[in-house]
C-alpha atoms as a PDB file:
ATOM      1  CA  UNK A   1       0.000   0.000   0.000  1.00  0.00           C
ATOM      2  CA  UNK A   2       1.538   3.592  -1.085  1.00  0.00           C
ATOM      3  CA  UNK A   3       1.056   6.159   1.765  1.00  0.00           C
ATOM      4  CA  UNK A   4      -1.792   8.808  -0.350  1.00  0.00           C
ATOM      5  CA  UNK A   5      -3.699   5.543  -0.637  1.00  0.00           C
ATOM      6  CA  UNK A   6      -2.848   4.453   3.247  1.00  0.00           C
ATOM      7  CA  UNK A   7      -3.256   7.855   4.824  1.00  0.00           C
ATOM      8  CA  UNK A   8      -6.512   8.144   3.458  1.00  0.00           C
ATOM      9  CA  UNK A   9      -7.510   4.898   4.775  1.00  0.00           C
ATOM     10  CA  UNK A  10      -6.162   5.775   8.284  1.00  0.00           C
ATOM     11  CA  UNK A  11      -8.219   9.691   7.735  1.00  0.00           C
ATOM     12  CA  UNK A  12     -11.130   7.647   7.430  1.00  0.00           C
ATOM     13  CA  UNK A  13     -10.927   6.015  10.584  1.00  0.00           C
ATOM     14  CA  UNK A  14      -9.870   8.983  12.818  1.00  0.00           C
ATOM     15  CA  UNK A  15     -12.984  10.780  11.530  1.00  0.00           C
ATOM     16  CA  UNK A  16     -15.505   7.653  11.402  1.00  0.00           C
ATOM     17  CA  UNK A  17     -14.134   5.402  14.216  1.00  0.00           C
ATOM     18  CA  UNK A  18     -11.924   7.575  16.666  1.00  0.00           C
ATOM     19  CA  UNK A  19     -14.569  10.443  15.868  1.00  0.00           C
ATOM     20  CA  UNK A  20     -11.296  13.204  16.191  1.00  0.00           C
ATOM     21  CA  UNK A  21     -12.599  16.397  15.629  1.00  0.00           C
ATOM     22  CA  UNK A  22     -12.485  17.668  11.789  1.00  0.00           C
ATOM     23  CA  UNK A  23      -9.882  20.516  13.204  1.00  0.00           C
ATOM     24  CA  UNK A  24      -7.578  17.214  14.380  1.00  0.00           C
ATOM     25  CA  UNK A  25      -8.401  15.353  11.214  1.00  0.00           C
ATOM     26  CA  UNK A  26      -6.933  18.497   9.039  1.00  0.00           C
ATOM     27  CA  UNK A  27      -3.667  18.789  11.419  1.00  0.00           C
ATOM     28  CA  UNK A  28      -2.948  15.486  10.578  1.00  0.00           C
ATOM     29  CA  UNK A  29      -4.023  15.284   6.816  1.00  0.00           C
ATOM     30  CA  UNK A  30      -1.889  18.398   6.827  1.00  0.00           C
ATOM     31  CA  UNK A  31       0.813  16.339   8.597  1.00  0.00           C
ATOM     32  CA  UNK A  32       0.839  13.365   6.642  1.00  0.00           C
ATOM     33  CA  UNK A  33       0.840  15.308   3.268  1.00  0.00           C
ATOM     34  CA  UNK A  34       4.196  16.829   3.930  1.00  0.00           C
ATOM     35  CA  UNK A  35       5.422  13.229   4.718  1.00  0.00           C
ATOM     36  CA  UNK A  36       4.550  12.459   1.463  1.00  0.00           C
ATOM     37  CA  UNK A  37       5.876  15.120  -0.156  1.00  0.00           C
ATOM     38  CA  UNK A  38       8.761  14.940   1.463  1.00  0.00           C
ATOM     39  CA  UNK A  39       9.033  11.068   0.904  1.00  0.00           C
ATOM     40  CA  UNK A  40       7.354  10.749  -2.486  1.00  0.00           C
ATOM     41  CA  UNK A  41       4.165   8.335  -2.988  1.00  0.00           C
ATOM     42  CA  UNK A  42       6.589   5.448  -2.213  1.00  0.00           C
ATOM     43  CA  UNK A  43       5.406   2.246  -0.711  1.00  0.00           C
ATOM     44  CA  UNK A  44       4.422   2.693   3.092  1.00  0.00           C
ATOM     45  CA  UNK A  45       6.854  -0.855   3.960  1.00  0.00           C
ATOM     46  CA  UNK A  46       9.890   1.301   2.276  1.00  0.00           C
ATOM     47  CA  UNK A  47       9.585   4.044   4.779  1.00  0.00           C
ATOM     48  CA  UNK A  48      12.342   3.394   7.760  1.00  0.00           C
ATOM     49  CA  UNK A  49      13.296   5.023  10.613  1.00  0.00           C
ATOM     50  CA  UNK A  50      16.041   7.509   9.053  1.00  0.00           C
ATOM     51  CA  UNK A  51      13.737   8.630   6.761  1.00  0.00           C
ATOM     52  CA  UNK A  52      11.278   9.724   9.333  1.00  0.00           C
ATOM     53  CA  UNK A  53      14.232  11.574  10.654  1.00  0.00           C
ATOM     54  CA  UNK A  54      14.872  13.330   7.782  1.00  0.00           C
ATOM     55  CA  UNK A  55      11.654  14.588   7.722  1.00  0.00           C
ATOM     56  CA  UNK A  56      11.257  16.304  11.327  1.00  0.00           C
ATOM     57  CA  UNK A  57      15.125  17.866  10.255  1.00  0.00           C
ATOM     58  CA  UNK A  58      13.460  19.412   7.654  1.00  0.00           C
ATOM     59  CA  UNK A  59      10.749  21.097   9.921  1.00  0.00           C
ATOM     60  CA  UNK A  60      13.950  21.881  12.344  1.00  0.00           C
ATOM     61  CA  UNK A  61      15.570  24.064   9.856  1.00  0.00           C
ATOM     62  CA  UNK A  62      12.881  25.808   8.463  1.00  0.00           C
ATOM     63  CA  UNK A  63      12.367  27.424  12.121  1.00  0.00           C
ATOM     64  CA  UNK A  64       9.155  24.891  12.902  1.00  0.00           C
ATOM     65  CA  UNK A  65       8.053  25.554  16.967  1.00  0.00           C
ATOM     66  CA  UNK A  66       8.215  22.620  18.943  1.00  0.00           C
ATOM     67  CA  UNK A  67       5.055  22.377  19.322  1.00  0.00           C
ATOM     68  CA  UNK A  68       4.133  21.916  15.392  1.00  0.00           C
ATOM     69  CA  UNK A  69       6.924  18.871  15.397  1.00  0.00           C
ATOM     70  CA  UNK A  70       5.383  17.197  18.684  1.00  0.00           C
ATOM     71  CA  UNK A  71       2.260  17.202  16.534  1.00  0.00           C
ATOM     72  CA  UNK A  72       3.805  15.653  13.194  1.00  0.00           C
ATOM     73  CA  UNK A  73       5.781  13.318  15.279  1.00  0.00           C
ATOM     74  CA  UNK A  74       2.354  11.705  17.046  1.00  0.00           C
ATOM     75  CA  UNK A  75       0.658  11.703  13.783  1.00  0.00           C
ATOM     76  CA  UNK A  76       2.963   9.702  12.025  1.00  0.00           C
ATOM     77  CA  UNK A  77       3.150   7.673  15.135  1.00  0.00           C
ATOM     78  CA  UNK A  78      -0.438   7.162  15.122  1.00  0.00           C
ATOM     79  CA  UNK A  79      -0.712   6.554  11.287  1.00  0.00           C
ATOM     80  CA  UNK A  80       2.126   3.830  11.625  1.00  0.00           C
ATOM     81  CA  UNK A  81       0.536   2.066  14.602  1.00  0.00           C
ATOM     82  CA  UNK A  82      -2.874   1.984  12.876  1.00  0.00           C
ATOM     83  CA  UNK A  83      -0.793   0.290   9.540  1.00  0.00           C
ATOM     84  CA  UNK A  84       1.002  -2.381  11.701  1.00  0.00           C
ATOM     85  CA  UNK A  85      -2.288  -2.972  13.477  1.00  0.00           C
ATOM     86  CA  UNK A  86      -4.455  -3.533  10.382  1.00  0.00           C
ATOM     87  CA  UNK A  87      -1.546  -5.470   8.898  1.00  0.00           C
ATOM     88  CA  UNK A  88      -0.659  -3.094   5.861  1.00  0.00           C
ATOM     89  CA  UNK A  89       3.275  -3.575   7.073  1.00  0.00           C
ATOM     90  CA  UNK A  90       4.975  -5.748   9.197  1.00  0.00           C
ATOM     91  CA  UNK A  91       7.157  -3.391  11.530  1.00  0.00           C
ATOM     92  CA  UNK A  92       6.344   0.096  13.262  1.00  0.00           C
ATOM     93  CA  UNK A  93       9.073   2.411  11.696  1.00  0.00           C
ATOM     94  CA  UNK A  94       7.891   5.183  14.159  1.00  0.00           C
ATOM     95  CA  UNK A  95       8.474   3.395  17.742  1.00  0.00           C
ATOM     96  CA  UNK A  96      11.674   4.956  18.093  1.00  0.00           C
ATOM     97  CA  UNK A  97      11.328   8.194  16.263  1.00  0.00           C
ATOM     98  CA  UNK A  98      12.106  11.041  19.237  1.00  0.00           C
ATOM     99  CA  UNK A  99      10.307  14.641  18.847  1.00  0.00           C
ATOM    100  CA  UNK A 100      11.534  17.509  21.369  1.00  0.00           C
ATOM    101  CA  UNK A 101       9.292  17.760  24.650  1.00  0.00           C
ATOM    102  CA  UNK A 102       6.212  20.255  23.912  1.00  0.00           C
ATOM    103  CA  UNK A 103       6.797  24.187  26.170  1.00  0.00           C
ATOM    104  CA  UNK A 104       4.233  24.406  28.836  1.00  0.00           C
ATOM    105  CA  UNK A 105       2.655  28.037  27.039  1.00  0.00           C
ATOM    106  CA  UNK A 106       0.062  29.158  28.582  1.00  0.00           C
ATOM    107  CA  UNK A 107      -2.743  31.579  27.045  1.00  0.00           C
ATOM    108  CA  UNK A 108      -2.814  34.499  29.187  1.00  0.00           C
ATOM    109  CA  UNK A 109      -5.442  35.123  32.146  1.00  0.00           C
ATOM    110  CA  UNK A 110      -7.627  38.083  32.763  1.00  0.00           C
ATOM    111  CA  UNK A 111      -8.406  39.025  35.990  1.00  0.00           C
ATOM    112  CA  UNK A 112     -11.814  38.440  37.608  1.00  0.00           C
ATOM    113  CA  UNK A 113     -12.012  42.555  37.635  1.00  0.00           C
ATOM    114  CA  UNK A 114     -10.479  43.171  33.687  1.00  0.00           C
ATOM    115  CA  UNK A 115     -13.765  40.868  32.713  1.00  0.00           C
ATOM    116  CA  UNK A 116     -16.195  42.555  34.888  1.00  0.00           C
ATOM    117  CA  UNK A 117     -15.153  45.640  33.023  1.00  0.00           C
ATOM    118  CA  UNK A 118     -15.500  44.021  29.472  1.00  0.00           C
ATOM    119  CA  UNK A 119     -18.772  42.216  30.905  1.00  0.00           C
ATOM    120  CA  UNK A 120     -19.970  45.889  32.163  1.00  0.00           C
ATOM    121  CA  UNK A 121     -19.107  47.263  28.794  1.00  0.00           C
ATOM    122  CA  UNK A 122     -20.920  44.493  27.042  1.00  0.00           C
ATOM    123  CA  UNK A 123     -24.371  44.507  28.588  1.00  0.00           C
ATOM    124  CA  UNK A 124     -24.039  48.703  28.459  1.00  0.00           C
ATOM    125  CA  UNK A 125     -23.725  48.149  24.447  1.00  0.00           C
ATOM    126  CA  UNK A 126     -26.782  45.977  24.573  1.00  0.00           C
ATOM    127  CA  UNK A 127     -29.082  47.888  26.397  1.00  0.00           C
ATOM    128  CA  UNK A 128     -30.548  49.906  23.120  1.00  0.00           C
ATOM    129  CA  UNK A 129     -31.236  46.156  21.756  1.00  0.00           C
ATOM    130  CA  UNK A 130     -29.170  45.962  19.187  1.00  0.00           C
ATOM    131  CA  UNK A 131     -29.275  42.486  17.744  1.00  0.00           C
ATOM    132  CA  UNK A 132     -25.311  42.011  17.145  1.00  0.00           C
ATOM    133  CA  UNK A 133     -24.532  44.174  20.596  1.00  0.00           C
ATOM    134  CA  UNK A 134     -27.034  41.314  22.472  1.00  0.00           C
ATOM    135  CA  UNK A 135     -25.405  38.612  21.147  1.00  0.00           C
ATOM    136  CA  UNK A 136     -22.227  39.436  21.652  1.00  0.00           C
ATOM    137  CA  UNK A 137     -22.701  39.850  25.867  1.00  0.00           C
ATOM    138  CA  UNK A 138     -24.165  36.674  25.325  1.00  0.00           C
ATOM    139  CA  UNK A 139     -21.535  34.933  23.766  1.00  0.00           C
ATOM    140  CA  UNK A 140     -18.422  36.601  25.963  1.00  0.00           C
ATOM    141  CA  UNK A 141     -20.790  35.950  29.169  1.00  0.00           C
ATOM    142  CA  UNK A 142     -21.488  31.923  27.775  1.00  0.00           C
ATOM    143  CA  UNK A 143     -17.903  31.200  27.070  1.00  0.00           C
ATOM    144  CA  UNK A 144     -16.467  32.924  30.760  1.00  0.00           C
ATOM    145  CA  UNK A 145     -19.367  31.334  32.694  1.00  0.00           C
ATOM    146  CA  UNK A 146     -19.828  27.594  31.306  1.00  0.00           C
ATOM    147  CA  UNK A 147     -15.446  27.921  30.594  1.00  0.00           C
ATOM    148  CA  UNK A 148     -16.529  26.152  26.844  1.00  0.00           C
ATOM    149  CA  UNK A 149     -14.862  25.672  24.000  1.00  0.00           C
ATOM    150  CA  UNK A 150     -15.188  27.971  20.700  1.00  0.00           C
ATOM    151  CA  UNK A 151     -16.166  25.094  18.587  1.00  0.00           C
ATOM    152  CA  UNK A 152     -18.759  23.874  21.660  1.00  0.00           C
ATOM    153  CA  UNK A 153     -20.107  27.158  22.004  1.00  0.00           C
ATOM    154  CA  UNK A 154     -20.567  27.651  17.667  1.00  0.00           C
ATOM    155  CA  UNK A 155     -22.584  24.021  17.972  1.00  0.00           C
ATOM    156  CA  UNK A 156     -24.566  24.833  20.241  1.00  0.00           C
ATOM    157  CA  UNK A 157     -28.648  24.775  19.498  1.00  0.00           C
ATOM    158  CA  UNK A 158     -31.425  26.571  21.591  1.00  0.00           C
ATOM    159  CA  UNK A 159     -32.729  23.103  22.988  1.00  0.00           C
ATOM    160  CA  UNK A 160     -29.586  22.589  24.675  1.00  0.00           C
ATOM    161  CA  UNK A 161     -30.119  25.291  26.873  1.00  0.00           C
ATOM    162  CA  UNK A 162     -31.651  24.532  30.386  1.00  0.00           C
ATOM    163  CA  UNK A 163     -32.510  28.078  32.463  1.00  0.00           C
ATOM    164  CA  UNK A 164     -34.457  26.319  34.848  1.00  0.00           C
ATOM    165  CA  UNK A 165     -31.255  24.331  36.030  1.00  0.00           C
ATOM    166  CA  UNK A 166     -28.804  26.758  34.637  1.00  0.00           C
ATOM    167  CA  UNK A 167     -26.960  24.384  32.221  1.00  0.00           C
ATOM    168  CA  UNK A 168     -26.128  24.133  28.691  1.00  0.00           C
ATOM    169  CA  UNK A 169     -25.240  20.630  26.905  1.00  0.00           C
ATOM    170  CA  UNK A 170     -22.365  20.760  24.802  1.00  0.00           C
ATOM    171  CA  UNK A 171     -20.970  17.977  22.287  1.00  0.00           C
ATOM    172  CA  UNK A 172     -16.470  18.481  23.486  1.00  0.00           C
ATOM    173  CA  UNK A 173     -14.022  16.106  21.542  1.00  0.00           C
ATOM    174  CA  UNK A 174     -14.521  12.826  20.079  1.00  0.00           C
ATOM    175  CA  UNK A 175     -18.354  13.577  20.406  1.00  0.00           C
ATOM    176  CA  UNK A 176     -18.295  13.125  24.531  1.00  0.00           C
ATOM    177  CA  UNK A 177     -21.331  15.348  26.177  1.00  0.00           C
ATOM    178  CA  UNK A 178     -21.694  16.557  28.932  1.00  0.00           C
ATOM    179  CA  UNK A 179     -23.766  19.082  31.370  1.00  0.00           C
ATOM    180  CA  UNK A 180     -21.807  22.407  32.441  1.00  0.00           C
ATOM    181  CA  UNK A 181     -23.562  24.726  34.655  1.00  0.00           C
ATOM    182  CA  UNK A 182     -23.375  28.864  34.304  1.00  0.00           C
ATOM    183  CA  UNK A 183     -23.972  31.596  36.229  1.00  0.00           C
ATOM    184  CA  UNK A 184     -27.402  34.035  36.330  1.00  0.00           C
ATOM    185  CA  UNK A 185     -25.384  36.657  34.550  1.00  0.00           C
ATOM    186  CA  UNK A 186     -24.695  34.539  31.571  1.00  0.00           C
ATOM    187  CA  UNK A 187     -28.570  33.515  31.649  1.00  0.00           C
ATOM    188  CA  UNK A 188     -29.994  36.983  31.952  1.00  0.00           C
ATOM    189  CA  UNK A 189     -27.463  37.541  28.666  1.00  0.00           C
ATOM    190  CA  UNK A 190     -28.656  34.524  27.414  1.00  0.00           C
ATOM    191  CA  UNK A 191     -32.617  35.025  27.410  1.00  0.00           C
ATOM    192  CA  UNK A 192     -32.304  39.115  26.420  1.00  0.00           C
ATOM    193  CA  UNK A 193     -30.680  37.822  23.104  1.00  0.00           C
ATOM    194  CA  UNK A 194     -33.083  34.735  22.453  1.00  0.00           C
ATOM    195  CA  UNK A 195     -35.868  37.499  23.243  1.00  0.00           C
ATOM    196  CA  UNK A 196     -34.382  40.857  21.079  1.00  0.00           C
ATOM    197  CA  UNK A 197     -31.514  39.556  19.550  1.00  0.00           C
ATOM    198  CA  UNK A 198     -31.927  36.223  17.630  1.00  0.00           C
ATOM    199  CA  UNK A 199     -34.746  36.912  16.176  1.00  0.00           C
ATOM    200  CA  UNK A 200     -33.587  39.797  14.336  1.00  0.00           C
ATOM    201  CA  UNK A 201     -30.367  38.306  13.222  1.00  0.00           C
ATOM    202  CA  UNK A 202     -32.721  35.241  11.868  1.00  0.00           C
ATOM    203  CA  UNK A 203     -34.479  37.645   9.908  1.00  0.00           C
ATOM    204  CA  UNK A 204     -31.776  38.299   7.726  1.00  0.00           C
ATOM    205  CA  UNK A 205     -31.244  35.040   6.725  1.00  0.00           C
ATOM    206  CA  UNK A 206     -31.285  35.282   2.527  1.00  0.00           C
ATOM    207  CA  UNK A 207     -33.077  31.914   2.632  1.00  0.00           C
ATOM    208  CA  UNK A 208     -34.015  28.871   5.176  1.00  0.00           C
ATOM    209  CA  UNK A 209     -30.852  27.630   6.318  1.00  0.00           C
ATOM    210  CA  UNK A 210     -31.801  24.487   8.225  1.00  0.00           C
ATOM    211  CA  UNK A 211     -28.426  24.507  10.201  1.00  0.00           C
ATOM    212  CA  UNK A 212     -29.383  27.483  11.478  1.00  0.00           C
ATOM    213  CA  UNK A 213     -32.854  27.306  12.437  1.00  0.00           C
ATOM    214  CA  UNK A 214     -31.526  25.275  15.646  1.00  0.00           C
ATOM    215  CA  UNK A 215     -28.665  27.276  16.149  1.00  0.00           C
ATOM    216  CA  UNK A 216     -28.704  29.058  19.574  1.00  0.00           C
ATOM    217  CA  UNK A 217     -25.975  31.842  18.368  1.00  0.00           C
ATOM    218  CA  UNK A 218     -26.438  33.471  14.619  1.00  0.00           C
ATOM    219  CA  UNK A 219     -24.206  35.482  12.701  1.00  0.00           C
ATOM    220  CA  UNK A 220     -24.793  39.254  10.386  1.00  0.00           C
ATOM    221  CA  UNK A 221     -26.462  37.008   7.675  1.00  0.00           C
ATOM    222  CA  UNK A 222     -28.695  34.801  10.171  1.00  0.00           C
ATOM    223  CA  UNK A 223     -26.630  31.654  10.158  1.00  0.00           C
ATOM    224  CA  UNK A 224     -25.287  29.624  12.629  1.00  0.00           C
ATOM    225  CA  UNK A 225     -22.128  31.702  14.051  1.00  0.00           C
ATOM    226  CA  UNK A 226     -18.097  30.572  12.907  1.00  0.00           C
ATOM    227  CA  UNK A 227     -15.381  30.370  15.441  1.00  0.00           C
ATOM    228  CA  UNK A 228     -13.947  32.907  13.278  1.00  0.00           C
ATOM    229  CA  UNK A 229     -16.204  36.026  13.973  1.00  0.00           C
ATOM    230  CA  UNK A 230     -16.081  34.581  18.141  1.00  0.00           C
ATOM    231  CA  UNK A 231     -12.005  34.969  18.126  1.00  0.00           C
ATOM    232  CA  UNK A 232     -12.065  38.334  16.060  1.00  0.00           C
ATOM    233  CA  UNK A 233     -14.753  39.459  19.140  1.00  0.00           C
ATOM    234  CA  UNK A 234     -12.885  38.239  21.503  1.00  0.00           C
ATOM    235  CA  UNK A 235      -9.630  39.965  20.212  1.00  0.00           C
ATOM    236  CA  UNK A 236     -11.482  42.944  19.560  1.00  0.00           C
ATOM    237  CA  UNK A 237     -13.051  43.085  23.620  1.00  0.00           C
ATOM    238  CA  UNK A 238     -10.144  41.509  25.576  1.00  0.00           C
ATOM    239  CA  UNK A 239      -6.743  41.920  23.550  1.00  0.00           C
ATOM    240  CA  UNK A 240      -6.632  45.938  24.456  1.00  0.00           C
ATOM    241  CA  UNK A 241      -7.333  45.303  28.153  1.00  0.00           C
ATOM    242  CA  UNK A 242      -4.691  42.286  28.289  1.00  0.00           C
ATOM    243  CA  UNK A 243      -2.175  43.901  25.781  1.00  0.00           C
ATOM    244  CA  UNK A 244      -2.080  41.192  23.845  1.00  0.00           C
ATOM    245  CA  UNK A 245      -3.892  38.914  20.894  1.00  0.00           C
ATOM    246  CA  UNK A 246      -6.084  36.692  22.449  1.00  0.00           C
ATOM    247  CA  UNK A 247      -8.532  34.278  21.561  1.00  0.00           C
ATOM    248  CA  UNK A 248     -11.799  32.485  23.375  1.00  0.00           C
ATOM    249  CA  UNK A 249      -9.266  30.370  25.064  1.00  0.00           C
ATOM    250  CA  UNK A 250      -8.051  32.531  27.316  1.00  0.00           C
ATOM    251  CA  UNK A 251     -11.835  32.588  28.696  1.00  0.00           C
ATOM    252  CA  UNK A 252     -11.878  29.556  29.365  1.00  0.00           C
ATOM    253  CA  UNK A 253      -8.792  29.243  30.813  1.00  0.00           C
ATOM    254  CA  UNK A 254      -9.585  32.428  32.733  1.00  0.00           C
ATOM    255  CA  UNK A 255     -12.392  31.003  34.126  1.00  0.00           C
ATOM    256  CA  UNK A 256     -10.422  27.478  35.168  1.00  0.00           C
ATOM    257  CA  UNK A 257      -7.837  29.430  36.645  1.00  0.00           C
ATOM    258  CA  UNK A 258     -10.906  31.537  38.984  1.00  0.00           C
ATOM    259  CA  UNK A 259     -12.487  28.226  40.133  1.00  0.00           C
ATOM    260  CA  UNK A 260      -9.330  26.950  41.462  1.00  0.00           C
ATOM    261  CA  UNK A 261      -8.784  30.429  43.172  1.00  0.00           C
ATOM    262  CA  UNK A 262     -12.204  30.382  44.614  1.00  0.00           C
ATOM    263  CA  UNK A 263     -11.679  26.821  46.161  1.00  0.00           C
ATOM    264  CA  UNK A 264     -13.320  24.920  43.227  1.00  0.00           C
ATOM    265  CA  UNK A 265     -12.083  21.280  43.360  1.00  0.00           C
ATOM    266  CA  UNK A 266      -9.574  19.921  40.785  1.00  0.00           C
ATOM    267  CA  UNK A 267     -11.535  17.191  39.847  1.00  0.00           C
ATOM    268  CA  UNK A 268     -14.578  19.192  39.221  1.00  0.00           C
ATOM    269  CA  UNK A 269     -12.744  21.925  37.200  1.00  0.00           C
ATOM    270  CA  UNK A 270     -12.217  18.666  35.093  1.00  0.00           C
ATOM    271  CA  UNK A 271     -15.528  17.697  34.782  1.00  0.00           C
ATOM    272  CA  UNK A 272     -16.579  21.506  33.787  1.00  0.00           C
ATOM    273  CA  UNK A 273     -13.334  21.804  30.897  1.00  0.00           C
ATOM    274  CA  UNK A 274     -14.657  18.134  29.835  1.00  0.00           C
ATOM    275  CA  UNK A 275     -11.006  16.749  30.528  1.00  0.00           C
ATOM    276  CA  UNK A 276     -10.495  13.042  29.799  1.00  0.00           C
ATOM    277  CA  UNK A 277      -7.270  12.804  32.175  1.00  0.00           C
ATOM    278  CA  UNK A 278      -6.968  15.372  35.506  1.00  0.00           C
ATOM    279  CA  UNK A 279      -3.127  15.392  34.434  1.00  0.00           C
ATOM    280  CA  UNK A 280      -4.174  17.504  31.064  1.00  0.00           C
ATOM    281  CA  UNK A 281      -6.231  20.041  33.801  1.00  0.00           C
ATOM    282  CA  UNK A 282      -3.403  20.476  35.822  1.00  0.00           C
ATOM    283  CA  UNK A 283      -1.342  21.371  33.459  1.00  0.00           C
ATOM    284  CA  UNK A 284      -4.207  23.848  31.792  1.00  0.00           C
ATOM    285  CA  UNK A 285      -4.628  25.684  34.731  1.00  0.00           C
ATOM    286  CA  UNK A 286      -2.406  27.103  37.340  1.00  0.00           C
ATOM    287  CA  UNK A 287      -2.603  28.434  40.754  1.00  0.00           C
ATOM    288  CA  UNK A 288      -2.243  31.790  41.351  1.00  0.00           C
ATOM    289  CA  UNK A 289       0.886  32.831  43.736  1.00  0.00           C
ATOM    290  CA  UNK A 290      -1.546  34.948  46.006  1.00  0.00           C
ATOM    291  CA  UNK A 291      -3.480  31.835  46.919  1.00  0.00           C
ATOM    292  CA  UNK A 292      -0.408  30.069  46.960  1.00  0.00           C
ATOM    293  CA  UNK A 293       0.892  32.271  49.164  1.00  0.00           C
ATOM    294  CA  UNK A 294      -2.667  32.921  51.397  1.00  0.00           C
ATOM    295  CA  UNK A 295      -2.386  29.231  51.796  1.00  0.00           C
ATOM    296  CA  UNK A 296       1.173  29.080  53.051  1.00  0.00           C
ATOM    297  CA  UNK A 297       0.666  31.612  55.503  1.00  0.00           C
ATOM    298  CA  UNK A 298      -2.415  30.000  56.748  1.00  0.00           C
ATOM    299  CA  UNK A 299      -1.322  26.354  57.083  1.00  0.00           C
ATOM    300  CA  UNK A 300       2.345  26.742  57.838  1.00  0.00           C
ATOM    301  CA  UNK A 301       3.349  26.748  61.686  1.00  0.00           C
ATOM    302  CA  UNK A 302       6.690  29.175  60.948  1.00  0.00           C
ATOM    303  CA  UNK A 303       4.421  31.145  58.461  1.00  0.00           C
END
């Protein structure tokens, strides 16, 4: 088997069996297409070790981060493992193919009083009922409160919404739900765009867009919102009060990093960020050296 044909095979079955999510599927068709360019459409058995070598020395000297080789280097692990296992070669190339250790970067934090401020700022710009200006206090007051993903919060329909309990259901990776609770803030947001906002921004809609007629959050042209116009919202309301470019990420790890300051257990900030392993939420979030150090001087008998 040559590796376009193989690598499709093995696309296939992150997307249909593993259920990766289509932004992981790209990475690693992305991945696996610069393998075979750099290799050629050669057969997969005639790929060895030093050849796989090659390849990440390549990404060294054209200046790739760390990060970007860590991925390539587990996606060609993972696309060899899958061949041995489904017999299309006979040895693992990959097992002892070494990629430098990932940094620990972290996206940066806002305070609890910069997003009050943006929050304040937010729900002032709605009060005339502007459709975009509702949905946008909304969105910034969903993502902080629930701590969700972009992607969760773009998927997200109206009947996934409960205000009675205060929850929203959202679909994470590989298709795992679960139940996060928010905050009456974010609900107040919440029902003062389904009431003023939505259905204005539906209106607009050039024709029925069945995608969108579920869709809890709804772009200019009244269809479902893109991750896009979310990070260019968030950019446009955080970055100047964090000096920085920031995406919705740094909401949710915002929010992570103010439920461990409050006292919130570890294990059920992991349940909220829909964490498979607590070891990936420890490393996500941090705690802060004033709690650290509030701790310390509580606990400690030479404090």
């Amino acid at each position: 088997m040559r590796i376009a044909e193989a690598a499709e095979a093995y696309l296939r079955h992150l997307d249909q069996v593993r259920r990766l999510s289509p932004a992981t599927v790209r990475a690693y068709r992305s991945d696996l297409a610069g393998l075979e360019a750099a290799c050629g459409d050669v057969d997969l058995a005639d790929v060895d070790l030093e050849t796989l070598r090659d390849w990440l020395w390549q990404a060294v000297e054209r200046g790739d981060s760390r990060a970007t080789i860590a991925r390539r280097t587990a996606a060609v692990r993972g696309f060899f493992a899958w061949a041995t296992e489904t017999d299309a070669i006979e040895t693992d190339p990959s097992l002892r193919l070494v990629s430098p250790k990932r940094g620990k970067t972290l996206p940066k934090v806002a305070t609890a009083q910069t997003l009050d401020g943006v929050l304040a700022q937010l729900a002032q710009a709605a009060v005339d009922g502007d459709p975009a200006a509702l949905r946008d206090h909304a969105v910034l007051e969903l993502l902080y409160g629930a701590a969700v993903r972009v992607s969760e919060l773009c998927g997200l329909d109206i009947d996934d919404l409960d205000p009675d309990r205060r929850t929203v259901r959202v679909l994470g990776k590989g298709a795992k739900e679960r139940v996060v609770p928010f905050g009456l803030p974010a609900l107040r947001a919440v029902e003062a765009y389904l009431v003023r906002g939505r259905p204005a921004l539906a209106a607009r809609a050039d024709e029925l867009d069945a995608a969108a007629a579920s869709a809890l959050f709804l772009g200019a042209r009244g269809r479902r919102l893109g991750p896009r116009a979310v990070y260019d919202l968030v950019s446009r309301r955080l970055g100047p009060e964090l000096g920085a470019q920031v995406g919705p990420h740094a909401l949710r790890h915002s929010a992570a990093t103010h439920l461990l300051d409050g006292g919130a257990d570890l294990r059920a900030v992991q349940e909220i960020l829909g964490h498979a392993s607590l070891g990936t939420t420890q490393i996500y979030t941090h705690v802060s050296s004033e709690r650290l150090t509030a701790t310390y001087r509580l606990a400690h008998p030479r404090a």
